[in-house]
Protein backbone atom coordinates (compact mmCIF):
# COMPACT_ATOMS: atom_id res chain seq x y z
CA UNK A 1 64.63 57.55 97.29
CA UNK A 2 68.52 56.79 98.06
CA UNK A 3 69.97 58.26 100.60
CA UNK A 4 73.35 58.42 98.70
CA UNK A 5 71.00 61.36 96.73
CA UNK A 6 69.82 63.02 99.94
CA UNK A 7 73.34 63.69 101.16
CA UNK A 8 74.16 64.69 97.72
CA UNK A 9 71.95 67.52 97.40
CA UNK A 10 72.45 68.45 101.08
CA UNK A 11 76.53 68.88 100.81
CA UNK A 12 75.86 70.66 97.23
CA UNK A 13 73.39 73.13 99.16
CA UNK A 14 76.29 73.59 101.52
CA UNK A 15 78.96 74.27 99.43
CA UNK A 16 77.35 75.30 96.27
CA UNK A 17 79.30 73.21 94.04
CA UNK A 18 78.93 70.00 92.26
CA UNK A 19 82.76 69.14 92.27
CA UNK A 20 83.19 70.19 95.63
CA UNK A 21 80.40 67.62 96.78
CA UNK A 22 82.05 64.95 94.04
CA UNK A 23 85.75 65.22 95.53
CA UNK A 24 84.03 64.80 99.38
CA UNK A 25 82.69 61.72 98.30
CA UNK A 26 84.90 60.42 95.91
CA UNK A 27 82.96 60.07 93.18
CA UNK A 28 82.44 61.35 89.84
CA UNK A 29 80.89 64.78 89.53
CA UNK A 30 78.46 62.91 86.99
CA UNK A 31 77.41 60.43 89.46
CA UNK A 32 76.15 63.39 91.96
CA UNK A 33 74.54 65.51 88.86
CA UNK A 34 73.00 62.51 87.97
CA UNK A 35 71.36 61.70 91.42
CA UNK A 36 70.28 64.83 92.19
CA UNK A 37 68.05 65.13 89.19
CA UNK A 38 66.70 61.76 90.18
CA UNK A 39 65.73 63.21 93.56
CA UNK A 40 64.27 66.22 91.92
CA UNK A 41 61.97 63.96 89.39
CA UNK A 42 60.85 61.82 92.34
CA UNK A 43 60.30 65.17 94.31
CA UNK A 44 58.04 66.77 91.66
CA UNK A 45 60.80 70.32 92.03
CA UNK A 46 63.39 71.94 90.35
CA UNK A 47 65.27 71.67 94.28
CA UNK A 48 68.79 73.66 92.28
CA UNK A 49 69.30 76.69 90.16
CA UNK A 50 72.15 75.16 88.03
CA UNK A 51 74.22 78.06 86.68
CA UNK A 52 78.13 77.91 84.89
CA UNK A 53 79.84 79.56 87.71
CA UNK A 54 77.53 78.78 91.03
CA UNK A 55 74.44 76.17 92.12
CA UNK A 56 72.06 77.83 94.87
CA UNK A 57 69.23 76.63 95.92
CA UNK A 58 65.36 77.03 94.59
CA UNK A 59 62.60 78.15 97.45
CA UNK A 60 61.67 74.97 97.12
CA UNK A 61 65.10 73.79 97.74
CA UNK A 62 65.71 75.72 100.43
CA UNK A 63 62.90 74.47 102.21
CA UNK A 64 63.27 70.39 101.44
CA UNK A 65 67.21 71.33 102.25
CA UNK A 66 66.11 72.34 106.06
CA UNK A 67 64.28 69.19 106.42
CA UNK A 68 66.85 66.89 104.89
CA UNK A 69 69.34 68.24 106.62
CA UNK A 70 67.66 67.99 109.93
CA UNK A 71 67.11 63.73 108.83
CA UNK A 72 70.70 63.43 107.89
CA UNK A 73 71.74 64.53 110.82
CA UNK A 74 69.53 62.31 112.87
CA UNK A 75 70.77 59.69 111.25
CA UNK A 76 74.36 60.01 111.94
CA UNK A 77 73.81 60.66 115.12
CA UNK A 78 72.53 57.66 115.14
CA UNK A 79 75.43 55.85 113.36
CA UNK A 80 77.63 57.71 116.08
CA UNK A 81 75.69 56.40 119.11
CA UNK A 82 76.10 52.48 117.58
CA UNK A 83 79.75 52.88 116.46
CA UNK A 84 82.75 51.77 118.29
CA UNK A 85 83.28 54.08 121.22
CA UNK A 86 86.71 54.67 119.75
CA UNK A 87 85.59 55.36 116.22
CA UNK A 88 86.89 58.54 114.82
CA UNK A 89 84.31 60.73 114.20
CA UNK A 90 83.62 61.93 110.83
CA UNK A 91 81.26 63.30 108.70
CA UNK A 92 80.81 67.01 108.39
CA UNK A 93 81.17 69.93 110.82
CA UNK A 94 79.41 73.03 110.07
CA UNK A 95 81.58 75.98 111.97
CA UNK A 96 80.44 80.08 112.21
CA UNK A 97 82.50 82.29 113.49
CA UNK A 98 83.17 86.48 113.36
CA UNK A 99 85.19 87.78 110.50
CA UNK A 100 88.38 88.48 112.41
CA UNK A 101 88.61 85.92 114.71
CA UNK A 102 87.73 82.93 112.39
CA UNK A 103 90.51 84.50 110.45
CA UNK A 104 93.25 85.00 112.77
CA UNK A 105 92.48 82.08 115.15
CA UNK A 106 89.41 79.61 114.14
CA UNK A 107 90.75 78.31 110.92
CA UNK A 108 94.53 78.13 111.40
CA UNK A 109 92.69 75.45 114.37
CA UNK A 110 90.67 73.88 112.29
CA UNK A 111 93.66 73.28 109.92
CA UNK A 112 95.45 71.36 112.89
CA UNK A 113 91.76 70.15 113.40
CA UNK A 114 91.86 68.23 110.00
CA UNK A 115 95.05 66.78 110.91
CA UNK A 116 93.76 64.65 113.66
CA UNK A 117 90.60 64.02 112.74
CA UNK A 118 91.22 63.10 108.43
CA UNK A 119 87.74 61.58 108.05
CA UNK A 120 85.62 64.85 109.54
CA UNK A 121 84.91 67.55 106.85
CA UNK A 122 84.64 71.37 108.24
CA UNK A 123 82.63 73.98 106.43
CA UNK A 124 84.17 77.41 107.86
CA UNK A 125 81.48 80.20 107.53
CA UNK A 126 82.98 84.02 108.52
CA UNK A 127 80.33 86.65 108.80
CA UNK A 128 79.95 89.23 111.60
CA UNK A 129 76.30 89.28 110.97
CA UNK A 130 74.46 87.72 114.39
CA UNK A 131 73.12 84.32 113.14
CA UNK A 132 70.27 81.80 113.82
CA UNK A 133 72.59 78.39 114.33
CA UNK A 134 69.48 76.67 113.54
CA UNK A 135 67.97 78.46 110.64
CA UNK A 136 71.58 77.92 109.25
CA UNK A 137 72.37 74.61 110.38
CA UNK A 138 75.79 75.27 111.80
CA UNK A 139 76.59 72.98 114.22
CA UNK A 140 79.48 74.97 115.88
CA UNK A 141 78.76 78.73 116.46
CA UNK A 142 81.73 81.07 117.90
CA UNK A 143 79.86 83.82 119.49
CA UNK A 144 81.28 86.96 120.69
CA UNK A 145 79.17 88.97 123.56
CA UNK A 146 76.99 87.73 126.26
CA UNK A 147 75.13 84.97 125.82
CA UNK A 148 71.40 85.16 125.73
CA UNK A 149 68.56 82.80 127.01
CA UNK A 150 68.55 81.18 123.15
CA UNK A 151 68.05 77.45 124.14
CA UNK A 152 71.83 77.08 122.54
CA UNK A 153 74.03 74.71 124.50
CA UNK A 154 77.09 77.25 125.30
CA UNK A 155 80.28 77.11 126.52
CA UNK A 156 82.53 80.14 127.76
CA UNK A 157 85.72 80.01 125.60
CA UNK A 158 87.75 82.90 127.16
CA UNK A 159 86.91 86.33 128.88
CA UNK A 160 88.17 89.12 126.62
CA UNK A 161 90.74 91.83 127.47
CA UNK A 162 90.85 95.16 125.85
CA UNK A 163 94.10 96.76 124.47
CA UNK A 164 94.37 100.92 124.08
CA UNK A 165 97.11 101.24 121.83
CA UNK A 166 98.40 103.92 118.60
CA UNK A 167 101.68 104.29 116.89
CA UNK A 168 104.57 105.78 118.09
CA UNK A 169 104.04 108.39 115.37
CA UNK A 170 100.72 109.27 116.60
CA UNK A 171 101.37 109.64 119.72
CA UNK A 172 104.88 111.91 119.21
CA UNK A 173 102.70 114.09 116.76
CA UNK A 174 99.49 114.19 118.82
CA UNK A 175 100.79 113.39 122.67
CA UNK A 176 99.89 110.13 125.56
CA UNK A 177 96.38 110.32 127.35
CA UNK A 178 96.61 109.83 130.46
CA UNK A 179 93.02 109.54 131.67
CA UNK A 180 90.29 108.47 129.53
CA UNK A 181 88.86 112.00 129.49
CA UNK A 182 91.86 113.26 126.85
CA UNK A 183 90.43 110.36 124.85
CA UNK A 184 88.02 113.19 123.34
CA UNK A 185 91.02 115.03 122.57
CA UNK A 186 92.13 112.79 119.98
CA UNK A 187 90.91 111.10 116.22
CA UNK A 188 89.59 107.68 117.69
CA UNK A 189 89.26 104.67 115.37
CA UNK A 190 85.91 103.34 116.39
CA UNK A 191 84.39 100.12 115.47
CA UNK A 192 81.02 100.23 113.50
CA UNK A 193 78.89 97.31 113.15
CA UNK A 194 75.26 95.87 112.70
CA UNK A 195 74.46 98.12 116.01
CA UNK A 196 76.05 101.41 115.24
CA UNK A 197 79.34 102.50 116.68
CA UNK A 198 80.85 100.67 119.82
CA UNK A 199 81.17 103.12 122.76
CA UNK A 200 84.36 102.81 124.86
CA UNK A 201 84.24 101.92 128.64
CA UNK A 202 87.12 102.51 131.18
CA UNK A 203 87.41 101.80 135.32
CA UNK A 204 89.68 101.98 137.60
CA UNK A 205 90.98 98.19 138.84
CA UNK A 206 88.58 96.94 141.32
CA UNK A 207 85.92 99.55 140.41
CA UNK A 208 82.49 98.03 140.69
CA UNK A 209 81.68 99.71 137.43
CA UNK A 210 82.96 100.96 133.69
CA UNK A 211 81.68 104.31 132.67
CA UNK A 212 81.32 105.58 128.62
CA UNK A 213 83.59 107.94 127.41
CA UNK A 214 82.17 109.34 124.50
CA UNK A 215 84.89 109.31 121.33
CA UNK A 216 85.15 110.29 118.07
CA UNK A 217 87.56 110.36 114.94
CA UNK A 218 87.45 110.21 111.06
CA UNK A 219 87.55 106.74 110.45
CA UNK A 220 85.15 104.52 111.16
CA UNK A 221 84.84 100.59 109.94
CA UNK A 222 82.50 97.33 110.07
CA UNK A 223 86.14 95.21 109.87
CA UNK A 224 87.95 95.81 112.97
CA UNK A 225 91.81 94.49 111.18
CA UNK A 226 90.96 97.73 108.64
CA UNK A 227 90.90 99.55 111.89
CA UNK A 228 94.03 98.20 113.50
CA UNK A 229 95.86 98.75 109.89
CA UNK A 230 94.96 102.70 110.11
CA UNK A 231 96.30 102.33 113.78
CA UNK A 232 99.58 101.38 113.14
CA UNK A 233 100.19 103.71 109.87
CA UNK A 234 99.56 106.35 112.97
CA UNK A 235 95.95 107.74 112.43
CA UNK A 236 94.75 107.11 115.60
CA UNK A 237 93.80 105.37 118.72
CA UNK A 238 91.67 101.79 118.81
CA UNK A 239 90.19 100.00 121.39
CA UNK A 240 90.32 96.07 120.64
CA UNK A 241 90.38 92.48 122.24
CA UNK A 242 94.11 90.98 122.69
CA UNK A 243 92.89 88.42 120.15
CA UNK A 244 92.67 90.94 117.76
CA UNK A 245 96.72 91.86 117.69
CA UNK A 246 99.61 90.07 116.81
CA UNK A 247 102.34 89.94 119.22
CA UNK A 248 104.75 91.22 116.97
CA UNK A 249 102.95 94.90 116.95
CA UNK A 250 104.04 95.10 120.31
CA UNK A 251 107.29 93.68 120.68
CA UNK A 252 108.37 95.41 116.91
CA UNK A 253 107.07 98.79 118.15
CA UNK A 254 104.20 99.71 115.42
CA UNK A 255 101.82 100.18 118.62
CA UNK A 256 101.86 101.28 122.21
CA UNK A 257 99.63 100.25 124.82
CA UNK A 258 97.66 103.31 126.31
CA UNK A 259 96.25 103.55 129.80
CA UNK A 260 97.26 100.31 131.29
CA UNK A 261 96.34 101.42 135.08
CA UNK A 262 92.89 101.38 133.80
CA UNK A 263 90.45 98.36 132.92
CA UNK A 264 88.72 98.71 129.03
CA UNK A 265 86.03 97.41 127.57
CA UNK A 266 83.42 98.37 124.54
CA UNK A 267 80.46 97.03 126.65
CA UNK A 268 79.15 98.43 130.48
CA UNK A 269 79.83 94.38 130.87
CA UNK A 270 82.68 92.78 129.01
CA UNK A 271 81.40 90.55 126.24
CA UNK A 272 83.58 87.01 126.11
CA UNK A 273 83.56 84.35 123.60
CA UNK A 274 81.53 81.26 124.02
CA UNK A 275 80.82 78.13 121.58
CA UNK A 276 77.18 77.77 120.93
CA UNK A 277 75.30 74.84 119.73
CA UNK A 278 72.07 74.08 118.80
CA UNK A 279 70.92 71.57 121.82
CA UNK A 280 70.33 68.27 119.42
CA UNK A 281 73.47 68.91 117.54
CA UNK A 282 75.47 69.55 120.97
CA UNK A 283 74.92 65.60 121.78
CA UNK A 284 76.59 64.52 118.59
CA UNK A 285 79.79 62.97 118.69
CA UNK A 286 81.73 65.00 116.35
CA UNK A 287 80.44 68.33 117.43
CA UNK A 288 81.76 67.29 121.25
CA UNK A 289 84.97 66.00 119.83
CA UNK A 290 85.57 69.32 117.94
CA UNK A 291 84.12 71.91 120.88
CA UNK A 292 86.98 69.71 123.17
CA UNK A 293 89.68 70.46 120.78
CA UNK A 294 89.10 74.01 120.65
CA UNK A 295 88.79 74.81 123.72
CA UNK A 296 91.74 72.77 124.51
CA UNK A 297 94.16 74.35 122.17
CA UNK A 298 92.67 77.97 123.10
CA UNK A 299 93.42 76.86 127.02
CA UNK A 300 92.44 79.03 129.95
CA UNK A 301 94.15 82.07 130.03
CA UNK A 302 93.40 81.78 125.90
CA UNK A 303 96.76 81.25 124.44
CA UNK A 304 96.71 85.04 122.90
CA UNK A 305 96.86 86.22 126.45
CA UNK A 306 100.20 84.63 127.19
CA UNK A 307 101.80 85.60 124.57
């Protein structure tokens, strides 16, 4: 069995394509098709579903894939830990993040990412579903809420500050809260995800605690940008991380920030945003060297908070 094969069939389970896997390893597309049905015959399993448009794994694939991946990344660790200190790391870098913030922040910093580090390939999964790192073998997970007792290795990226905000329009049509109590006065663009809708906590500064508000409107949404969108064409009010906005809706005018003597948060205990890795993959090389540069170019305040 050649190895060469192994990490074939594991970067074609990845990305689901043949040329995608040939162009990583510069070689013909042949040369991979070819080993992989090698490795299937020596297997005794049909390990791929090969169809004109997309390859995906059989359940026998997807079973031998958890295993080989799990080697092949024992092994490189390995390589890592004998290499020149001053090696650059390479090799690739699974990365999960939320919908919206791989979007607006994660993969414009993994582009810069790519820059430095021209030898490390990044697989950039978005979902806003809440995912096993391990059952999907991503190295890097962006997580956003409070970390449980997982056995993930995790590190607190930023805190997370809530913006009240709606358009000028709205607000000259429908007129300014000014407590969160006249929130139920108003058409409230609430976020809706795998849990139901997100409640909205308020407290004073310094208060010990937030208290719910219940809220309600017409529009509701699993993609929080959709929500943001009906905000500024004056629909209503939304309650969102800074990370969410772009500076420009500000500064330009299309929203106003709403009840900024009080604190706001969609949780009785703000959620941050952490980096969570799966504890074997935390001591590899790369997935240090790519946590680092994250964090780094986020900073502490998080660059969208000094803006």
């Amino acid at each position: 069995m050649q190895l060469n094969a192994l990490r074939y069939f594991a970067m074609v389970a990845a990305t689901g394509s043949f040329i995608a896997t040939a162009r990583h390893f510069r070689v013909p597309a042949s040369s991979v098709s070819r080993q992989i049905a090698a490795l299937e015959r020596e297997v005794g399993q049909q390990l791929l579903y090969r169809h004109t448009r997309a390859v995906r794994l059989t359940d026998a694939g997807e079973r031998y894939y958890l295993t080989v991946r799990e080697a092949l990344d024992l092994l490189d660790m390995a390589a890592e830990q004998a290499a020149d200190k001053d090696t650059q790391p390479k090799g690739l870098i699974r990365v999960n993040a939320p919908v919206a913030l791989g979007r607006l922040h994660i993969a414009p910093l993994l582009n810069d990412l790519q820059k430095d580090y021209p030898d490390l390939s990044v697989q950039l999964t978005l979902t806003d579903a809440f995912i096993d790192p391990v059952q999907e073998g991503a190295d890097i997970t962006l997580r956003v809420g409070r970390l449980e007792d997982s056995g993930l290795v995790g590190r607190l990226v930023a805190p997370q500050r809530y913006i009240l905000c709606a358009s000028r329009g709205y607000l000259d049509s429908h007129g300014i809260p000014e407590t969160p109590e006249q929130l139920a006065e108003h058409n409230c663009l609430v976020y809706r995800g795998q849990w139901g809708a997100q409640r909205w906590y308020f407290r004073p500064p310094g208060a010990p605690h937030y208290d719910a508000y219940d809220v309600t409107g017409r529009f509701q949404s699993n993609n929080a940008e959709t929500l943001v969108s009906a905000a500024e064409a004056s629909l209503g009010l939304v309650l969102f991380p800074t990370w969410l906005f772009q500076a420009g809706s500000f500064r330009k005018g299309r929203l106003v920030k709403l009840l900024t003597g009080w604190e706001a948060s969609v949780e009785a205990e703000p959620p941050g945003i952490h980096l969570v890795s799966p504890e074997n993959r935390s001591r590899s090389r790369k997935v240090r060297v790519v946590t680092d540069f994250l964090l780094e170019r986020i900073g502490a305040p998080p660059y969208w908070d000094r803006v």
